[in-house]
C-alpha atoms as a PDB file:
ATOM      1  CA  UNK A   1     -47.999  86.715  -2.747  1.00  0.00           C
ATOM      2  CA  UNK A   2     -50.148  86.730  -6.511  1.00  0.00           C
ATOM      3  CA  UNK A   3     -48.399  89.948  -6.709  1.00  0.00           C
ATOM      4  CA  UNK A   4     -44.799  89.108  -6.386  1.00  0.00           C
ATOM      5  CA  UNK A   5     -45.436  86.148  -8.322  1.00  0.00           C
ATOM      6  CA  UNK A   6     -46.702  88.136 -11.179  1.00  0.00           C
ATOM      7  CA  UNK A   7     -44.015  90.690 -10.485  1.00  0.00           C
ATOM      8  CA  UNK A   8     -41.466  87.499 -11.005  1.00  0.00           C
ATOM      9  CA  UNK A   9     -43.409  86.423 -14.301  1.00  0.00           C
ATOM     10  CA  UNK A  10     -43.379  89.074 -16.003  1.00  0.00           C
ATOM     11  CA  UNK A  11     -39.373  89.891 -15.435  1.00  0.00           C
ATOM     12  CA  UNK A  12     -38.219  86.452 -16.260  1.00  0.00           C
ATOM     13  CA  UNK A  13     -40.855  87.600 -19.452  1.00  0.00           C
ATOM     14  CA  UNK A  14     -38.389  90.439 -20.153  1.00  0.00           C
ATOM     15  CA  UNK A  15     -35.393  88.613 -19.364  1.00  0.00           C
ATOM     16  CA  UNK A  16     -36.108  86.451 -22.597  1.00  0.00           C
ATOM     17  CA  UNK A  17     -37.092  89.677 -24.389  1.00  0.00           C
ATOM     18  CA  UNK A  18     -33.498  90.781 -23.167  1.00  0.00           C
ATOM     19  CA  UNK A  19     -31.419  87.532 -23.992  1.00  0.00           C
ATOM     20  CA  UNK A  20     -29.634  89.681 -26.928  1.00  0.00           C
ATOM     21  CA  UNK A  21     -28.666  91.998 -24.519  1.00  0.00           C
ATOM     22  CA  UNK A  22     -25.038  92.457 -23.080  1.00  0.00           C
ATOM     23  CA  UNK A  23     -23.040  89.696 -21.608  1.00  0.00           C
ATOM     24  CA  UNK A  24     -20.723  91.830 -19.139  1.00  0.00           C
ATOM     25  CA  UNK A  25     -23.878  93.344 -17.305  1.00  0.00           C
ATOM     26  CA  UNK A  26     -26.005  90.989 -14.725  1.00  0.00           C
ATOM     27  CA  UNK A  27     -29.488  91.963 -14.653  1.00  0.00           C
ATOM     28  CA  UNK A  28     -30.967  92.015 -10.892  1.00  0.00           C
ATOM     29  CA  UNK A  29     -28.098  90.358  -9.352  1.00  0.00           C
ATOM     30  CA  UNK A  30     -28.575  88.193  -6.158  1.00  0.00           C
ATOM     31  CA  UNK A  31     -27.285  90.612  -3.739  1.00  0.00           C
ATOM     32  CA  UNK A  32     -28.352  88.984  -0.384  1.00  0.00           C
ATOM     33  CA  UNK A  33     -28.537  84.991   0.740  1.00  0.00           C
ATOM     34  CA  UNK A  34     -30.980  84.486   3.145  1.00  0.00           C
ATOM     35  CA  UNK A  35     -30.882  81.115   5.513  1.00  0.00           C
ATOM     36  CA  UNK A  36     -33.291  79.776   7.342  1.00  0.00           C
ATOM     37  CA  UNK A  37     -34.363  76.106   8.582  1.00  0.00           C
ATOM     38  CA  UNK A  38     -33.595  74.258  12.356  1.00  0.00           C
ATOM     39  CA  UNK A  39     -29.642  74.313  11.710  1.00  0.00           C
ATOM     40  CA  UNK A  40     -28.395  71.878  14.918  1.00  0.00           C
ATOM     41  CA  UNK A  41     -24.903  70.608  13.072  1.00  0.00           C
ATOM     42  CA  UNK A  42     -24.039  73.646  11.083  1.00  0.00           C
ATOM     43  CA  UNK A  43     -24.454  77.316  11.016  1.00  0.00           C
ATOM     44  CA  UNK A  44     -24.895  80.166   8.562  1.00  0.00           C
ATOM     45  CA  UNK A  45     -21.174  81.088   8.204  1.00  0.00           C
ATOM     46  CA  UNK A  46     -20.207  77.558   7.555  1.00  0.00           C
ATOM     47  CA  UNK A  47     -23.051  77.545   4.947  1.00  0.00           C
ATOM     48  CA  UNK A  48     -22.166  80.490   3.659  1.00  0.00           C
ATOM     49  CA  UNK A  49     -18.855  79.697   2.498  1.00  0.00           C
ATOM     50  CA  UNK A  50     -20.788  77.463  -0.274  1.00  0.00           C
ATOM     51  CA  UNK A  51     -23.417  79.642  -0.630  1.00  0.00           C
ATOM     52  CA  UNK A  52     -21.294  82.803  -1.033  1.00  0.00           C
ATOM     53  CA  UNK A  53     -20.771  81.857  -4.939  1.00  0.00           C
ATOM     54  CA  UNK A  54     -24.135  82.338  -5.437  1.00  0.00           C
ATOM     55  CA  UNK A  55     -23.987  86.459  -4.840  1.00  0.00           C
ATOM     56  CA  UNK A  56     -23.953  88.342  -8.105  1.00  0.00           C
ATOM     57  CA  UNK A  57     -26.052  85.992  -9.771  1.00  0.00           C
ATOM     58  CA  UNK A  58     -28.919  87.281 -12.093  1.00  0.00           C
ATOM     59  CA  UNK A  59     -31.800  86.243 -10.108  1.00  0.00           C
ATOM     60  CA  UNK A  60     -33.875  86.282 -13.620  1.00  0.00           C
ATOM     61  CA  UNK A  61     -31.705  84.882 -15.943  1.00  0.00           C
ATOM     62  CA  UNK A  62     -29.787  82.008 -13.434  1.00  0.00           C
ATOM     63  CA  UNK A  63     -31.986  78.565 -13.442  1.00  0.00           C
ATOM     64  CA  UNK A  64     -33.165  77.486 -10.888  1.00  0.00           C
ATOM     65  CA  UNK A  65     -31.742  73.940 -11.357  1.00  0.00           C
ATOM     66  CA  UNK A  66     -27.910  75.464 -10.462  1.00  0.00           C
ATOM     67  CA  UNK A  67     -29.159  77.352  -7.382  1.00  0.00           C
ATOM     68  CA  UNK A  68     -30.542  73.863  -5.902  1.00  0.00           C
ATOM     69  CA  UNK A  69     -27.893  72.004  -7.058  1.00  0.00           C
ATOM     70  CA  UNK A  70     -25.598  74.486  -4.895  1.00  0.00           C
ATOM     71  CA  UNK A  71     -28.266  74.970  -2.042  1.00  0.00           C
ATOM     72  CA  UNK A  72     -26.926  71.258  -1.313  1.00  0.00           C
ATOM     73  CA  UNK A  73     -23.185  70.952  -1.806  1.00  0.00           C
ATOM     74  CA  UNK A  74     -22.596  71.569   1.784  1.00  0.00           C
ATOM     75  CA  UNK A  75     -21.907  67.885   3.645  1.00  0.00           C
ATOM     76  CA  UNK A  76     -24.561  68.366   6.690  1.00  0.00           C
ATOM     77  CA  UNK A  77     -27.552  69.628   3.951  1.00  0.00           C
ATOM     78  CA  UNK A  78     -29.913  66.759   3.355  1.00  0.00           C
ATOM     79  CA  UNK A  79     -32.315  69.140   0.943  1.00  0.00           C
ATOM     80  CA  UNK A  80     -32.568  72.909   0.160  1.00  0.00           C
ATOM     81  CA  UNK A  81     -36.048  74.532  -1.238  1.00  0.00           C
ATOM     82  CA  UNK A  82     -35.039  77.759  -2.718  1.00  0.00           C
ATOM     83  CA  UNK A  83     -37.211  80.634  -3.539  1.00  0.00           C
ATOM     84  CA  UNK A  84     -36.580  84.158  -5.052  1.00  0.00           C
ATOM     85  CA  UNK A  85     -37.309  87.048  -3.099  1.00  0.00           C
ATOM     86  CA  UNK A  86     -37.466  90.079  -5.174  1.00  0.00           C
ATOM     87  CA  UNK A  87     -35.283  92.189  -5.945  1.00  0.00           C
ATOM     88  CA  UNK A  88     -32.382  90.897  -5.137  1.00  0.00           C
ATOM     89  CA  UNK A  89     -32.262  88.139  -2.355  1.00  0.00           C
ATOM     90  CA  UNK A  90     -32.430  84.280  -2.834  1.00  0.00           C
ATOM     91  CA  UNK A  91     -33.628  82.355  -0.126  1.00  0.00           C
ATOM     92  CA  UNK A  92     -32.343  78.981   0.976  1.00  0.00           C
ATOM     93  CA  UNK A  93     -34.773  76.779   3.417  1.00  0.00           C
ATOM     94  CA  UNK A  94     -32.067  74.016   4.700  1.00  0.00           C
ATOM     95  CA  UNK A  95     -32.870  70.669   6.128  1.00  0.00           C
ATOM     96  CA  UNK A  96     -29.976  69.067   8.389  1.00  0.00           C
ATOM     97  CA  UNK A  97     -28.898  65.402   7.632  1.00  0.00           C
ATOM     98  CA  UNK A  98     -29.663  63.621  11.073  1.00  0.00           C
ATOM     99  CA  UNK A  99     -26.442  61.492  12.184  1.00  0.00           C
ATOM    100  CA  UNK A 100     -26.771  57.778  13.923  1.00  0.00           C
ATOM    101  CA  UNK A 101     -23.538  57.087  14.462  1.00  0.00           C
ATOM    102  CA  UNK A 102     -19.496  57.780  13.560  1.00  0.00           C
ATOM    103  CA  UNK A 103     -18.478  55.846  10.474  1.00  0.00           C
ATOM    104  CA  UNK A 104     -15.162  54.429  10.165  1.00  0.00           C
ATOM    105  CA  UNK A 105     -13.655  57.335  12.457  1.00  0.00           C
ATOM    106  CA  UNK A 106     -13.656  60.291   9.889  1.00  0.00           C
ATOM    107  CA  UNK A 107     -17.218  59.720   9.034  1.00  0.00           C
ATOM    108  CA  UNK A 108     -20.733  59.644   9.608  1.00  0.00           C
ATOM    109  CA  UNK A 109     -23.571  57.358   8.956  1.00  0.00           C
ATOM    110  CA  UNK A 110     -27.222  59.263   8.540  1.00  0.00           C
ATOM    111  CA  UNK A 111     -30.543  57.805   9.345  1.00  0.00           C
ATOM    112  CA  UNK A 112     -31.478  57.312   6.033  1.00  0.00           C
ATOM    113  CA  UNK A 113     -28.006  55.644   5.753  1.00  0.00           C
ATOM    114  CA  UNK A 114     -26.135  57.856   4.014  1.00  0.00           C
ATOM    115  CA  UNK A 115     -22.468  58.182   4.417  1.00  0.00           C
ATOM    116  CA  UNK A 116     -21.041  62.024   4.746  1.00  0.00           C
ATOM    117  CA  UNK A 117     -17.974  63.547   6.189  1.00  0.00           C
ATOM    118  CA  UNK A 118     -18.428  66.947   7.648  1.00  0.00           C
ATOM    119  CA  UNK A 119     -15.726  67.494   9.657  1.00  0.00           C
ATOM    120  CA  UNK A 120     -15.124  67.368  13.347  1.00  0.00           C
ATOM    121  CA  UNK A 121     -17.486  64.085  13.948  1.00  0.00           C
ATOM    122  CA  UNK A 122     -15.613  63.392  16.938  1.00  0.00           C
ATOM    123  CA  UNK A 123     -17.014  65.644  18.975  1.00  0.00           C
ATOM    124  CA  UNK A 124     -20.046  63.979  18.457  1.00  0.00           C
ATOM    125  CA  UNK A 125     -21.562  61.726  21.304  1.00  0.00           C
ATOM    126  CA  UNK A 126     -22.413  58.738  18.774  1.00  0.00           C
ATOM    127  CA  UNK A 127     -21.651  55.107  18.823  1.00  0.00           C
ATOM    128  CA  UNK A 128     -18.817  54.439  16.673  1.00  0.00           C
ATOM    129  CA  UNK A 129     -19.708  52.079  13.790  1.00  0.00           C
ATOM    130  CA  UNK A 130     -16.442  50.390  11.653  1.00  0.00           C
ATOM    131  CA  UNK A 131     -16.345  48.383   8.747  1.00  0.00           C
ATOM    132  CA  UNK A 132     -14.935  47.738   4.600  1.00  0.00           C
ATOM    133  CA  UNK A 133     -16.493  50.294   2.399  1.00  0.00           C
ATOM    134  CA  UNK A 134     -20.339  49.209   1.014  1.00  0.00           C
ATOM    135  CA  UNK A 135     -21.165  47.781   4.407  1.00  0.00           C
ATOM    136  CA  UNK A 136     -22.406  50.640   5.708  1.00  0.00           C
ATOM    137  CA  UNK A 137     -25.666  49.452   5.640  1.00  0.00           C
ATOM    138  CA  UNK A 138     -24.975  45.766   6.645  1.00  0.00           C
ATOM    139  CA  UNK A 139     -23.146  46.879  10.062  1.00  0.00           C
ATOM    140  CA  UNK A 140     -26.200  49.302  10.728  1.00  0.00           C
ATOM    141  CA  UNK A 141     -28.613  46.246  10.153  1.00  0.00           C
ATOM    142  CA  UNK A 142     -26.535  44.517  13.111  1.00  0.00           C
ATOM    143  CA  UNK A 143     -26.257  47.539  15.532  1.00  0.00           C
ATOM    144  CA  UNK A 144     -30.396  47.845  15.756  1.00  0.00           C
ATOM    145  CA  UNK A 145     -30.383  43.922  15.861  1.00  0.00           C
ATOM    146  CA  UNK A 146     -27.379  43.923  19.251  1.00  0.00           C
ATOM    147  CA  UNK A 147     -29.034  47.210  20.151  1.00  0.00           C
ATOM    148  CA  UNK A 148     -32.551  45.697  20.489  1.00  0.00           C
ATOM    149  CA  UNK A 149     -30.928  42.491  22.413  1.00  0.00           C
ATOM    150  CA  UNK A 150     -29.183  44.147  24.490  1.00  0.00           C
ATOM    151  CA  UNK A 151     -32.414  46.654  25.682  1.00  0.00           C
ATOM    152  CA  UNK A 152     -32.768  45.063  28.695  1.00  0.00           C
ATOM    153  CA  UNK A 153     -29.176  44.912  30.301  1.00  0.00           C
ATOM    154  CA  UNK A 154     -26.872  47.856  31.078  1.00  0.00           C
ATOM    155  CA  UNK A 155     -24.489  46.975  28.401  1.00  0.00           C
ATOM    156  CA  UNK A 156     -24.470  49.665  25.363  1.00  0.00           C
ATOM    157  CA  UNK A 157     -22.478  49.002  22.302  1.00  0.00           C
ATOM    158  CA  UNK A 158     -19.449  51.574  21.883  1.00  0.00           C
ATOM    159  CA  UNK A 159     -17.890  50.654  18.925  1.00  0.00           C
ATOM    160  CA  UNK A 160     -19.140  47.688  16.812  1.00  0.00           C
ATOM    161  CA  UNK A 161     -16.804  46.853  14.103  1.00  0.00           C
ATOM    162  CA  UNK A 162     -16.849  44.596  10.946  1.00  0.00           C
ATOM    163  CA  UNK A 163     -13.687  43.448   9.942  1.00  0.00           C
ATOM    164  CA  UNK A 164     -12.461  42.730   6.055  1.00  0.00           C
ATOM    165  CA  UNK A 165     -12.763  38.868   6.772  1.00  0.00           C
ATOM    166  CA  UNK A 166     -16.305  39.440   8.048  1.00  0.00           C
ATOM    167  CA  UNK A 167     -15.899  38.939  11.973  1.00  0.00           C
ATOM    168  CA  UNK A 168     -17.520  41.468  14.099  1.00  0.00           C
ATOM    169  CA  UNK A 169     -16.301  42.188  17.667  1.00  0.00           C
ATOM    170  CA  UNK A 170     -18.236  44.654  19.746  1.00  0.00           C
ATOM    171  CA  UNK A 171     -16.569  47.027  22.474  1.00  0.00           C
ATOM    172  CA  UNK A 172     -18.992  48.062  25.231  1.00  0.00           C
ATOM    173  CA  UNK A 173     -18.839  51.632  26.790  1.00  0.00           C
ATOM    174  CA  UNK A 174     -17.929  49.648  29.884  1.00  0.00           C
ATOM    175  CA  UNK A 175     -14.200  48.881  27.916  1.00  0.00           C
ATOM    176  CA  UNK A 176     -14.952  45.157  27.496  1.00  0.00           C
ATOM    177  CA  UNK A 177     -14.207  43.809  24.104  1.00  0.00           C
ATOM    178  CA  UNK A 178     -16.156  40.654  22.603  1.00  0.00           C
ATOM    179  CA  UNK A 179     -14.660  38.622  19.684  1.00  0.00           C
ATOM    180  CA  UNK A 180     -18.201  37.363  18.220  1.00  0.00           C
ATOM    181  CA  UNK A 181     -16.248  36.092  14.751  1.00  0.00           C
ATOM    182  CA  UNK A 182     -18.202  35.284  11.286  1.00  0.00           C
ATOM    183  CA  UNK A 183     -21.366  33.445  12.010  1.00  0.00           C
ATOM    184  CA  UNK A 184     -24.298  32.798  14.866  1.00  0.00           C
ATOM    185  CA  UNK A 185     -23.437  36.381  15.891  1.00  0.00           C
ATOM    186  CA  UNK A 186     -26.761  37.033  18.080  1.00  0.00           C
ATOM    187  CA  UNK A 187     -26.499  33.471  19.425  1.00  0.00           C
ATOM    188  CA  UNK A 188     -22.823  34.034  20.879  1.00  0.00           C
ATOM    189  CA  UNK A 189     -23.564  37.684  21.877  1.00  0.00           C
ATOM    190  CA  UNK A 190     -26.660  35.954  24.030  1.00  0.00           C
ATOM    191  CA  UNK A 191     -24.160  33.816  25.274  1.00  0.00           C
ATOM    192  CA  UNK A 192     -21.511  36.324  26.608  1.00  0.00           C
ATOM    193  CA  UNK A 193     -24.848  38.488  28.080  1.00  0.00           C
ATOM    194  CA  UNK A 194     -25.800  35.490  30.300  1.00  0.00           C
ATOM    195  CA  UNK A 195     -22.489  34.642  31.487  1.00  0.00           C
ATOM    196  CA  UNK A 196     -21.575  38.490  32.262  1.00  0.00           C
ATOM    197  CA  UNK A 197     -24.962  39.079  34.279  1.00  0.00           C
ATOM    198  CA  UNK A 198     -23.939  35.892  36.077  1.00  0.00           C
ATOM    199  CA  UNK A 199     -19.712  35.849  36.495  1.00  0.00           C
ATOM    200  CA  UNK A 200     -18.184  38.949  35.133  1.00  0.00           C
ATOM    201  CA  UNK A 201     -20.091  42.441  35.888  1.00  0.00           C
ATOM    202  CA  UNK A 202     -18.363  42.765  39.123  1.00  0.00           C
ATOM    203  CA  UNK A 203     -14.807  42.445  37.478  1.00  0.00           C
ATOM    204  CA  UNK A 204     -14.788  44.500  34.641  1.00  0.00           C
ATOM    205  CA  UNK A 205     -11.899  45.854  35.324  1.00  0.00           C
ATOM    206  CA  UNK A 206      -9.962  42.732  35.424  1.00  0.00           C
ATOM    207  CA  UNK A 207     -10.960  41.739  32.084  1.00  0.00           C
ATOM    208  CA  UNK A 208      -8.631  42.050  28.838  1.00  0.00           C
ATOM    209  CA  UNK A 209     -10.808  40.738  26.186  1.00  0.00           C
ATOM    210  CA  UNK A 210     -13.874  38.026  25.787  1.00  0.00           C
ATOM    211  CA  UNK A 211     -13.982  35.489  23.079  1.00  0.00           C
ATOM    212  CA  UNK A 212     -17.295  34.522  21.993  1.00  0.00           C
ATOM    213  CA  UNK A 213     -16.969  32.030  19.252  1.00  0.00           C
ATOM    214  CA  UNK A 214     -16.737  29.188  21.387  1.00  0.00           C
ATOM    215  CA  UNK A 215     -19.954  26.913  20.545  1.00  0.00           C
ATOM    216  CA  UNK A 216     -21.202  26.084  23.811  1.00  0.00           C
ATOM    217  CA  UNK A 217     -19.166  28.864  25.749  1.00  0.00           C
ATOM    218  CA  UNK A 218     -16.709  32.088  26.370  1.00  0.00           C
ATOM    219  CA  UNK A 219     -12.932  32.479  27.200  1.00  0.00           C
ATOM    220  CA  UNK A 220     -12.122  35.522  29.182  1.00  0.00           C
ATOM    221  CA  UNK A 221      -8.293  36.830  29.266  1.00  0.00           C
ATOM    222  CA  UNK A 222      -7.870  38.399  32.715  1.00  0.00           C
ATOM    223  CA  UNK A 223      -5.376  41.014  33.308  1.00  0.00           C
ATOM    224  CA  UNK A 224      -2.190  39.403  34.522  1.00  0.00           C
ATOM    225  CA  UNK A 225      -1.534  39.689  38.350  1.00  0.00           C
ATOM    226  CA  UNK A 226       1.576  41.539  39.286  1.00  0.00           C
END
């Protein structure tokens, strides 16, 4: 390892000794990419397609800076350490973004809350989180708060959605929908948990919509009877 490193010392030594030098010709171009890291969302060909730009490089004379700075253009890198490998290879240690849940259909929210778009999120099995841009952040807040409440009952949250006026309904993976509107969401969601565990888990089916912003109750629409 003190070997290569001195090996790489003293050539980006000569490189500045050859900064006068030619413009057309690329001294020790990058002739190889090499990929590593626990890739779970992406793959090398995918990365490569980024990466690819990078070939023909000088691997003495290109900064450092640019190489990272394209190491994490692609949408599911969170960070890239890069590292020369002499002669001619530059390699590219990736670390995955970690998705939490869709965003807004054609997105994804990251659990450091990020907000990227990679491409083909539905195929994802994530709960589907909805809401006006620069919420991202707010709704996530709620889903660990309803997530947390609702621990102990069978209901999961499908799709949890803010709307532009600020009411939030919640559809369950079960199908039923709950209006829970602008304010005392946790209080009404309590609500509709109590009276569901009590009145409604054995017709699900039957059930249209719930609307929990009652104050001291819920309206169910039932699926008219043919």
């Amino acid at each position: 390892m003190r070997i290569a490193a001195l090996i790489g010392a003293l050539l980006l030594i000569l490189a500045g000794l050859l900064q006068g030098g030619s413009d057309e010709e690329v001294w020790l171009p990058i002739k190889q990419i090499k990929i590593t890291g626990d890739l779970k969302y992406t793959n090398e060909a995918q990365l490569m397609t980024s990466y690819s730009s990078l070939l023909g490089s000088s691997m003495v004379t290109s900064a450092m800076a640019t190489f990272a700075e394209v190491a994490t253009t692609p949408e599911w890198v969170k960070s890239a350490q890069v590292r020369r490998v002499w002669p001619g290879t530059l390699e590219i240690q990736v670390t995955e973004h970690e998705p939490i849940a869709r965003w807004n259909q054609n997105a994804l929210l990251t659990s450091d809350g990020r907000v990227i778009t990679p491409g083909g999120v539905t195929d994802l099995p994530l709960v589907a989180l909805a809401g006006p841009d620069g919420t991202e952040k707010t709704v996530l807040d709620q889903f660990g708060l309803i997530s947390q409440m609702l621990s102990p009952t069978q209901l999961r949250v499908h799709l949890l959605e803010l709307e532009n006026r600020g009411a939030w309904n919640i559809t369950f993976t079960n199908g039923i929908t709950v209006k829970l509107g602008r304010d005392e969401i946790l209080e009404r969601l309590q609500r509709f948990v109590a009276v569901y565990k009590s009145d409604l888990s054995g017709r699900i089916e039957q059930i249209v919509t719930v609307d929990a912003r009652y104050p001291h109750g819920i309206a169910v629409r039932w699926q008219e009877v043919e």
